[in-house]
N, C-alpha and C. Protein backbone atom coordinates (compact mmCIF):
# COMPACT_ATOMS: atom_id res chain seq x y z
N UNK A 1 3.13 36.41 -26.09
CA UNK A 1 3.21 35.31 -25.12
C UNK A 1 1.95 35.27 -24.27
N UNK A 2 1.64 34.18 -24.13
CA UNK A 2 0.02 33.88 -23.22
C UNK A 2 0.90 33.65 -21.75
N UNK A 3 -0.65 34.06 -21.07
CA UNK A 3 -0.20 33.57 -19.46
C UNK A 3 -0.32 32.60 -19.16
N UNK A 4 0.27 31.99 -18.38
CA UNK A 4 0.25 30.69 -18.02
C UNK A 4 -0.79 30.48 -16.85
N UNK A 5 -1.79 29.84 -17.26
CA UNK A 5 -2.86 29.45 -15.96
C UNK A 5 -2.48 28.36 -15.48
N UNK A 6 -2.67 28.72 -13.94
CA UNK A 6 -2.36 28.12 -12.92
C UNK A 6 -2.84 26.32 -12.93
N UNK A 7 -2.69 25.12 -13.13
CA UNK A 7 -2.74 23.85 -13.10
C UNK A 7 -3.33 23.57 -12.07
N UNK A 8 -4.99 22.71 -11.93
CA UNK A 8 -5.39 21.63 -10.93
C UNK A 8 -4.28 21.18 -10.25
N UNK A 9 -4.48 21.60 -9.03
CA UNK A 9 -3.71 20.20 -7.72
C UNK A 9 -4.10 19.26 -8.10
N UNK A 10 -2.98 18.27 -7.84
CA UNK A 10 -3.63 16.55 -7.44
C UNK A 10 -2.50 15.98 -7.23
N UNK A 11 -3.06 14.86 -6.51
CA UNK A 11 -2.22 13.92 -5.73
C UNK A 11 -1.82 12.55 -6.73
N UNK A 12 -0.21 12.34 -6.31
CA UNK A 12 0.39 11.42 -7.85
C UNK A 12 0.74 10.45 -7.18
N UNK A 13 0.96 9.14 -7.46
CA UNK A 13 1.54 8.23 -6.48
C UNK A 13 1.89 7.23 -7.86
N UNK A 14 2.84 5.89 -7.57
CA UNK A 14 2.86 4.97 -8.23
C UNK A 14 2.68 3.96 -7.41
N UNK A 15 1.75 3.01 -8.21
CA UNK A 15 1.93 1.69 -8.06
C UNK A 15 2.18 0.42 -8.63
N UNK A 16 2.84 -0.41 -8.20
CA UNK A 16 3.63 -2.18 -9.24
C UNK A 16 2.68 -2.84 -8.54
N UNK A 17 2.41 -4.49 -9.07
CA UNK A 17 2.40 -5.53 -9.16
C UNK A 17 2.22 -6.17 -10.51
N UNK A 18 3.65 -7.38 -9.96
CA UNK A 18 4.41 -8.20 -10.76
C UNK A 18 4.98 -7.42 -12.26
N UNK A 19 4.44 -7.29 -13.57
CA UNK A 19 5.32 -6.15 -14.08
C UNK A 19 4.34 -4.99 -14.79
N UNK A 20 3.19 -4.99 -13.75
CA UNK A 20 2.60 -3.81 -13.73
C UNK A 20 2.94 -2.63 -13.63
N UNK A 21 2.90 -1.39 -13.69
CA UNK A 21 2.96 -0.29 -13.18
C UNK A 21 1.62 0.89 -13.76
N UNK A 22 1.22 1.27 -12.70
CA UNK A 22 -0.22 2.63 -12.45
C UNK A 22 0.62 3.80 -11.85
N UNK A 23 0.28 5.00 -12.49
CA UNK A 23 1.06 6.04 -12.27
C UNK A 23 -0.80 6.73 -12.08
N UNK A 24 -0.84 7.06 -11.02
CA UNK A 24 -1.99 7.46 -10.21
C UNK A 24 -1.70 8.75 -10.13
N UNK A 25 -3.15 9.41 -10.55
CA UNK A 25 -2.87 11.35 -10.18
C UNK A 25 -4.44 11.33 -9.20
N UNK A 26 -5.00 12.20 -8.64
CA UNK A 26 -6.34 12.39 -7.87
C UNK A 26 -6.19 13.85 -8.02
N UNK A 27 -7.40 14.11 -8.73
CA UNK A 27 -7.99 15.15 -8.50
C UNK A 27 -9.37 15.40 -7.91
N UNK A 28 -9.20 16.87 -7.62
CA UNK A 28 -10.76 17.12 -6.32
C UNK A 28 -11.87 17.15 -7.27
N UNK A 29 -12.77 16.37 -7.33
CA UNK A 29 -14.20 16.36 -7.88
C UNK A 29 -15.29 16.41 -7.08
N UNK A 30 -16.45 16.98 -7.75
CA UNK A 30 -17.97 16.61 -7.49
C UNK A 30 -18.05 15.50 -6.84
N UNK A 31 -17.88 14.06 -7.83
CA UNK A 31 -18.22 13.04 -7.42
C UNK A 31 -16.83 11.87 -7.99
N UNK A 32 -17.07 10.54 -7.75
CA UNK A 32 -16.13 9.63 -8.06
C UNK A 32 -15.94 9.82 -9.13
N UNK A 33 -14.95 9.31 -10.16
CA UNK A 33 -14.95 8.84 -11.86
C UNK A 33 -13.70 8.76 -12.17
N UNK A 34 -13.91 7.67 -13.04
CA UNK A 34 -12.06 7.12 -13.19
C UNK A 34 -11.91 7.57 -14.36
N UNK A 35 -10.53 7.14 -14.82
CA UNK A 35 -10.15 7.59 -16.21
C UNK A 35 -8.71 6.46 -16.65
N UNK A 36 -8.98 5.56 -17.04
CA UNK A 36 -7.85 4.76 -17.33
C UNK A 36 -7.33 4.53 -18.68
N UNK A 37 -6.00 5.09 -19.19
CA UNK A 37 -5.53 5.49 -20.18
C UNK A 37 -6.61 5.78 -21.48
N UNK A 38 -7.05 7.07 -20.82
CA UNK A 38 -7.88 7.43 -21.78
C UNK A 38 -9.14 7.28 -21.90
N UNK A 39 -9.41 6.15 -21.11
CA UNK A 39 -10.71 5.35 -21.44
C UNK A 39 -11.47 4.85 -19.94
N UNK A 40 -13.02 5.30 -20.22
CA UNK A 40 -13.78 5.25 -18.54
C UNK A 40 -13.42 3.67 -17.83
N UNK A 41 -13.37 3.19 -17.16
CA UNK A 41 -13.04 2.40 -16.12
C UNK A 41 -13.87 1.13 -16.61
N UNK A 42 -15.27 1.31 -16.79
CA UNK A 42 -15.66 -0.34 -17.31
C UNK A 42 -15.42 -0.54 -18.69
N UNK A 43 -14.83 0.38 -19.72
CA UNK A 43 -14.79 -0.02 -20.88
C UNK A 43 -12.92 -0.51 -20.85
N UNK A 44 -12.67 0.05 -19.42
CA UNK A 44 -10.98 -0.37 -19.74
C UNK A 44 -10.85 -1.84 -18.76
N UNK A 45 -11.95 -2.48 -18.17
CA UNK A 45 -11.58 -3.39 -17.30
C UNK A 45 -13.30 -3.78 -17.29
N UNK A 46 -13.38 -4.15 -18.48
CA UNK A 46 -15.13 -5.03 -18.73
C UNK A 46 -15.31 -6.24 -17.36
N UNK A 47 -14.32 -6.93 -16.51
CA UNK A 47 -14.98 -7.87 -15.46
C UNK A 47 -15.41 -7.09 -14.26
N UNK A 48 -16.33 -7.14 -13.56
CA UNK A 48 -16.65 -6.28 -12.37
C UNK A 48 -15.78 -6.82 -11.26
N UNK A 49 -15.41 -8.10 -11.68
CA UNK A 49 -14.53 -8.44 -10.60
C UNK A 49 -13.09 -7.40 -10.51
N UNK A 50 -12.20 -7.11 -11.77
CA UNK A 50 -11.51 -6.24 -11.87
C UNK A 50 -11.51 -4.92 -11.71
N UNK A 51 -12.91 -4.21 -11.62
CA UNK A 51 -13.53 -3.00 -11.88
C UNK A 51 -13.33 -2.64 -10.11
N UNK A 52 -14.03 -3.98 -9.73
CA UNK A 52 -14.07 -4.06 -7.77
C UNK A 52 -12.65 -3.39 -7.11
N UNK A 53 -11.71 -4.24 -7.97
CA UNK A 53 -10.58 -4.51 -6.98
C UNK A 53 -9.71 -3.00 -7.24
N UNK A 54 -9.88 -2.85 -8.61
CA UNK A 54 -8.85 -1.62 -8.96
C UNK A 54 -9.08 -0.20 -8.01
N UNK A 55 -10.97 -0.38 -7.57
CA UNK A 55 -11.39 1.07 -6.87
C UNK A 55 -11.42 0.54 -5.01
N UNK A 56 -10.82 -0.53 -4.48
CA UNK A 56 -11.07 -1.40 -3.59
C UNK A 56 -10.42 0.05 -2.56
N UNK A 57 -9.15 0.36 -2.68
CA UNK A 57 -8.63 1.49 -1.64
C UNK A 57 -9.54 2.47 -1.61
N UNK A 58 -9.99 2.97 -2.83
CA UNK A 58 -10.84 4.76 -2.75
C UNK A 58 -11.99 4.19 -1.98
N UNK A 59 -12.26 2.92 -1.83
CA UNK A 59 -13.86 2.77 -1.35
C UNK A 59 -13.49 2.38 0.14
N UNK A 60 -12.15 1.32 0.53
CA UNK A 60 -12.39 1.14 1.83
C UNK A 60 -11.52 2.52 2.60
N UNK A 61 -10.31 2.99 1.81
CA UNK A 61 -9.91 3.90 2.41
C UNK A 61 -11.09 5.16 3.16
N UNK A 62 -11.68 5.51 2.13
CA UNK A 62 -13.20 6.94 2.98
C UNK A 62 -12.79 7.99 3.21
N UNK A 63 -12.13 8.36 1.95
CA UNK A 63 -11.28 9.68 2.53
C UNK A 63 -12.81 10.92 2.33
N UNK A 64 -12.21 12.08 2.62
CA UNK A 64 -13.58 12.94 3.08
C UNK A 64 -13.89 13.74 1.85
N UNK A 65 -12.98 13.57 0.61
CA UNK A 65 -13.11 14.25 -0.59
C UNK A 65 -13.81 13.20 -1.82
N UNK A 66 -14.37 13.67 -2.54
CA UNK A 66 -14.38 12.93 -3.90
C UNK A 66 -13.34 13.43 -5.02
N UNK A 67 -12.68 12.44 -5.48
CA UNK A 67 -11.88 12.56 -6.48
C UNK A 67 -12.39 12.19 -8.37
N UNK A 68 -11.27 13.12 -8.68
CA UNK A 68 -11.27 12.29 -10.34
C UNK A 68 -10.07 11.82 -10.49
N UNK A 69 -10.06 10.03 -10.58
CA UNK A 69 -8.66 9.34 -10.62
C UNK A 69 -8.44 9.15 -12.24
N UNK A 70 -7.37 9.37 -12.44
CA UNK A 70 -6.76 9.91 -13.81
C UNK A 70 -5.54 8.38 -13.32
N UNK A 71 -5.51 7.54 -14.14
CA UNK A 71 -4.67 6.28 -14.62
C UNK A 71 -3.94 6.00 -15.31
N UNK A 72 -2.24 6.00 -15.62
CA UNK A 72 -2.14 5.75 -17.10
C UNK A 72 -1.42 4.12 -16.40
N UNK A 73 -1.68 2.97 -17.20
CA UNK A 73 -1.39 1.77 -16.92
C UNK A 73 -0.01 1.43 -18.11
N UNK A 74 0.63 0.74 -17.63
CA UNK A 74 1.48 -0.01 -18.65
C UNK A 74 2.04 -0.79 -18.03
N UNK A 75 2.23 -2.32 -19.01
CA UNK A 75 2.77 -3.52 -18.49
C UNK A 75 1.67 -4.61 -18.23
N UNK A 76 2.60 -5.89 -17.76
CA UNK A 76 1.28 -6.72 -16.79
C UNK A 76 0.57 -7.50 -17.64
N UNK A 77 -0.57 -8.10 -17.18
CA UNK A 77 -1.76 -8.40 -17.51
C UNK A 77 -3.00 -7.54 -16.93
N UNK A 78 -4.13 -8.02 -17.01
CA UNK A 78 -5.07 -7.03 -16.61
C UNK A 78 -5.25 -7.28 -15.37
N UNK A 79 -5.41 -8.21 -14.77
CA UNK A 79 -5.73 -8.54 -13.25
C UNK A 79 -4.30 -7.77 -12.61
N UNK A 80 -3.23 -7.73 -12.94
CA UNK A 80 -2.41 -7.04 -12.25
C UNK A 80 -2.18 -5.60 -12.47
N UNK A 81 -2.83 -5.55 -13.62
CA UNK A 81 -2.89 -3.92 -13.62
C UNK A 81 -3.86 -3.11 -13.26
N UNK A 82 -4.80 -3.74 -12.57
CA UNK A 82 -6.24 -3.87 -11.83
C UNK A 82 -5.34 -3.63 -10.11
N UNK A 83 -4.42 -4.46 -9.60
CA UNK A 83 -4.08 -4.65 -8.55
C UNK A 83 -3.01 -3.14 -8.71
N UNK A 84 -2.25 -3.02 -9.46
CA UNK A 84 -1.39 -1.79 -9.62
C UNK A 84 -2.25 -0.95 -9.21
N UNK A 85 -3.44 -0.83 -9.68
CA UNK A 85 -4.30 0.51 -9.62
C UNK A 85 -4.66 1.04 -8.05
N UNK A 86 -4.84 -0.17 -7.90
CA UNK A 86 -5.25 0.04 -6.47
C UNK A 86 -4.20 0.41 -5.32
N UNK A 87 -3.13 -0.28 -6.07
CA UNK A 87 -1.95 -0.03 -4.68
C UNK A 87 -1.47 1.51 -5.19
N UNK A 88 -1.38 1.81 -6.68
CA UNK A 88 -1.23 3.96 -6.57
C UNK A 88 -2.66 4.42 -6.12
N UNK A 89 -3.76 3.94 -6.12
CA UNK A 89 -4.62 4.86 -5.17
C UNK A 89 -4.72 4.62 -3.91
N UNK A 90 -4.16 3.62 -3.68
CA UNK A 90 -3.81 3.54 -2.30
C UNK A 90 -2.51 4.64 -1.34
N UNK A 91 -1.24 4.39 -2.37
CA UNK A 91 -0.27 5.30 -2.06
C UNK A 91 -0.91 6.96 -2.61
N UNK A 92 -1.15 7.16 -3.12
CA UNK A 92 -2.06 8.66 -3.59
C UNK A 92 -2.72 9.53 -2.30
N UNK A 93 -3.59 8.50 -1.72
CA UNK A 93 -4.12 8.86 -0.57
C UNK A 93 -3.56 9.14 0.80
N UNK A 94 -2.55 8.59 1.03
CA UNK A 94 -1.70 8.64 2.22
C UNK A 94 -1.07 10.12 1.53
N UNK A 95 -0.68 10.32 0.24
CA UNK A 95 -0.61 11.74 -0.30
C UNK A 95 -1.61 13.09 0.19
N UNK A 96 -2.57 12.82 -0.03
CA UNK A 96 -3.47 13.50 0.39
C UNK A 96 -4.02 13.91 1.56
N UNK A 97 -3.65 12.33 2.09
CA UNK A 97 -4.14 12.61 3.96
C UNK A 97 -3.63 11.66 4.38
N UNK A 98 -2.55 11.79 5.31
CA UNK A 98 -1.26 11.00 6.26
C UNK A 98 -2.88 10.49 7.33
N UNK A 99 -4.09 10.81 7.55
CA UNK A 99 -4.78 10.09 8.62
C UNK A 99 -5.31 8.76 8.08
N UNK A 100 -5.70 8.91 6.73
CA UNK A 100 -5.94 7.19 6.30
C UNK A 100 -5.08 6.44 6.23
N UNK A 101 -4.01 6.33 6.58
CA UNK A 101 -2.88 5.30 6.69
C UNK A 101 -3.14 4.17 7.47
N UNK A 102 -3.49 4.09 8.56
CA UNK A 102 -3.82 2.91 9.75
C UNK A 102 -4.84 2.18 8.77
N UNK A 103 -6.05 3.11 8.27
CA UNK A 103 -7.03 2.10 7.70
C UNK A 103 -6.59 1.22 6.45
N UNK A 104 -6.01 1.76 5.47
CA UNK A 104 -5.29 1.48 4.49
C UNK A 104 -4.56 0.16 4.39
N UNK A 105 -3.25 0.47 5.49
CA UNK A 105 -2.24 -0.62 5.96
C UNK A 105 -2.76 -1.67 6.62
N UNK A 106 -3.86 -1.91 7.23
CA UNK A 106 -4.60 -2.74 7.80
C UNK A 106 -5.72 -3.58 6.72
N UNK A 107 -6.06 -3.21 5.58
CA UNK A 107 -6.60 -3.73 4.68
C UNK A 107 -5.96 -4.40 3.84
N UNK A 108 -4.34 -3.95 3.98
CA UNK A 108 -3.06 -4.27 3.27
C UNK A 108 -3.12 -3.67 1.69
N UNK A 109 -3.34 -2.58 1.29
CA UNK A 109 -3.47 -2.10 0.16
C UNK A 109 -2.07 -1.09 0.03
N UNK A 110 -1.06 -0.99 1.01
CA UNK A 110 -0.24 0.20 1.20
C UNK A 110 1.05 -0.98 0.37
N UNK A 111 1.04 -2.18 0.66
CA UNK A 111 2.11 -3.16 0.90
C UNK A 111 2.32 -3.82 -0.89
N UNK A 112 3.62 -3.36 -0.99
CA UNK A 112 3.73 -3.57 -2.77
C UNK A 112 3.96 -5.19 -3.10
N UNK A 113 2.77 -6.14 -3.31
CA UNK A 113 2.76 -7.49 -3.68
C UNK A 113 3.95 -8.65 -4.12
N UNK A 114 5.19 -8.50 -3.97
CA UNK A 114 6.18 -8.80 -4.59
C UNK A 114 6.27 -10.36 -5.53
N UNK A 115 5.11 -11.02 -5.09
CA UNK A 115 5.00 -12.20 -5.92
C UNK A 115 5.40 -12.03 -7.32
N UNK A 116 6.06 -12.41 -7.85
CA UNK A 116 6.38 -12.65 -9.82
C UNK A 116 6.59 -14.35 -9.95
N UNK A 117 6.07 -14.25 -10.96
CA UNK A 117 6.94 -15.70 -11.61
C UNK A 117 8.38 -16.03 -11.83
N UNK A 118 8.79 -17.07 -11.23
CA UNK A 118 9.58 -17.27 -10.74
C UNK A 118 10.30 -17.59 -12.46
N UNK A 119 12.05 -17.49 -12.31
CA UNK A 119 12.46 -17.30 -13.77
C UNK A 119 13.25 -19.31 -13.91
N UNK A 120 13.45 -19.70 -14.83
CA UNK A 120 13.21 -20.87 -15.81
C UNK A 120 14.57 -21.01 -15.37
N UNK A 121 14.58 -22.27 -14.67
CA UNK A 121 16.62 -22.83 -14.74
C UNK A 121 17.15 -23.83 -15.89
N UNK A 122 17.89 -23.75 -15.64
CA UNK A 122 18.94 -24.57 -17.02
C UNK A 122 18.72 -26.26 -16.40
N UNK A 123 18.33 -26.97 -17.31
CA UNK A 123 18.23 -28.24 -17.16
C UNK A 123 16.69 -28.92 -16.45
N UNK A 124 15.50 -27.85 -16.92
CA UNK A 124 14.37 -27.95 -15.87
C UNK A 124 13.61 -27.84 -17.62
N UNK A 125 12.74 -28.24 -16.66
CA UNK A 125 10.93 -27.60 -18.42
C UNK A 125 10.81 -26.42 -17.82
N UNK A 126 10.03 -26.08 -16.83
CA UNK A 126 9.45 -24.75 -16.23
C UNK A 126 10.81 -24.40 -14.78
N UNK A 127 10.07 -23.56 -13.91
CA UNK A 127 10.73 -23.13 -13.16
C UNK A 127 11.66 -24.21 -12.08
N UNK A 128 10.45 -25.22 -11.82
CA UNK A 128 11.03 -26.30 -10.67
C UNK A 128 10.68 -27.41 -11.22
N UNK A 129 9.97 -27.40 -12.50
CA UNK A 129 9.31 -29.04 -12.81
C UNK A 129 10.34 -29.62 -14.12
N UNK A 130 11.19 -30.65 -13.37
CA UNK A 130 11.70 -31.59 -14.23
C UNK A 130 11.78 -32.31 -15.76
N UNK A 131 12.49 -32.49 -16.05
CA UNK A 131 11.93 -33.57 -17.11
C UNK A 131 11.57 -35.25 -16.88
N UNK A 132 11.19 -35.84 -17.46
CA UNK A 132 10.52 -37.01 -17.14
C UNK A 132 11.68 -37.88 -17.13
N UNK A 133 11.47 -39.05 -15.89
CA UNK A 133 12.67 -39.92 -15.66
C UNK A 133 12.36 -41.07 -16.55
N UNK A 134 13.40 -41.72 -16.78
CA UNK A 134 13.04 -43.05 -17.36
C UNK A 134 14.19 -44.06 -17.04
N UNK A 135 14.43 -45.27 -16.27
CA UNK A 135 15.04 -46.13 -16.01
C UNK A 135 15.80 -46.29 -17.16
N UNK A 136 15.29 -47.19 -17.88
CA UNK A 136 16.11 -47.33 -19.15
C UNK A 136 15.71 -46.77 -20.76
């Protein structure tokens, strides 16, 4: 039987939007670097606009460590699994350090997005839009 070596700390959090879900781990690094299911961060989210938003908490939060954020995504589309990301590194960090909270919650990155698409009623085309009237 082998010994069992002791496992990296890190900080786990989850985050949703709409039927996203990011299951966020942080570990203590050198320097920044993501890891999203498997795969580095611009090859898993090629728009910089998405690339922005997913690291938007680790950059405005400022916590005093550098991490390695480890991602596994499932669900969604990409823009929301971009927004997932951000709200488990957002919750991750309040893991790590209960003092970035004020900054966090004030940027609104703590607050789980609840917007979804709204679901299809009986006697409608889409959610609220009708079918076409016709006199006669």
């Amino acid at each position: 039987m082998t010994p069992t070596t002791p496992k990296t700390p890190y900080f786990e959090a989850v985050g949703r939007r709409k039927t996203a879900i990011a299951r966020v781990r942080l570990f203590a690094a050198k320097q920044n670097s993501y890891q999203v299911n498997g795969k580095d961060l611009a090859a898993y989210f090629p728009v910089r606009e998405h690339q922005a938003l997913a690291v938007e908490s680790l950059t405005e939060g400022k916590p005093a460590e550098k991490f390695l954020v480890s991602v596994k995504l499932v669900g969604g589309g990409i823009s929301a699994q971009a927004e997932a990301m951000r709200h488990g590194i957002a919750r991750a960090l309040l893991v790590y350090d209960a003092q970035l909270r004020g900054r966090l919650k004030k940027a609104g990155y703590l607050k789980r997005d609840a917007r979804a698409k709204e679901r299809r009623k009986f006697g409608l085309k889409k959610a609220r839009k009708s079918p076409q009237w016709s006199k006669r």
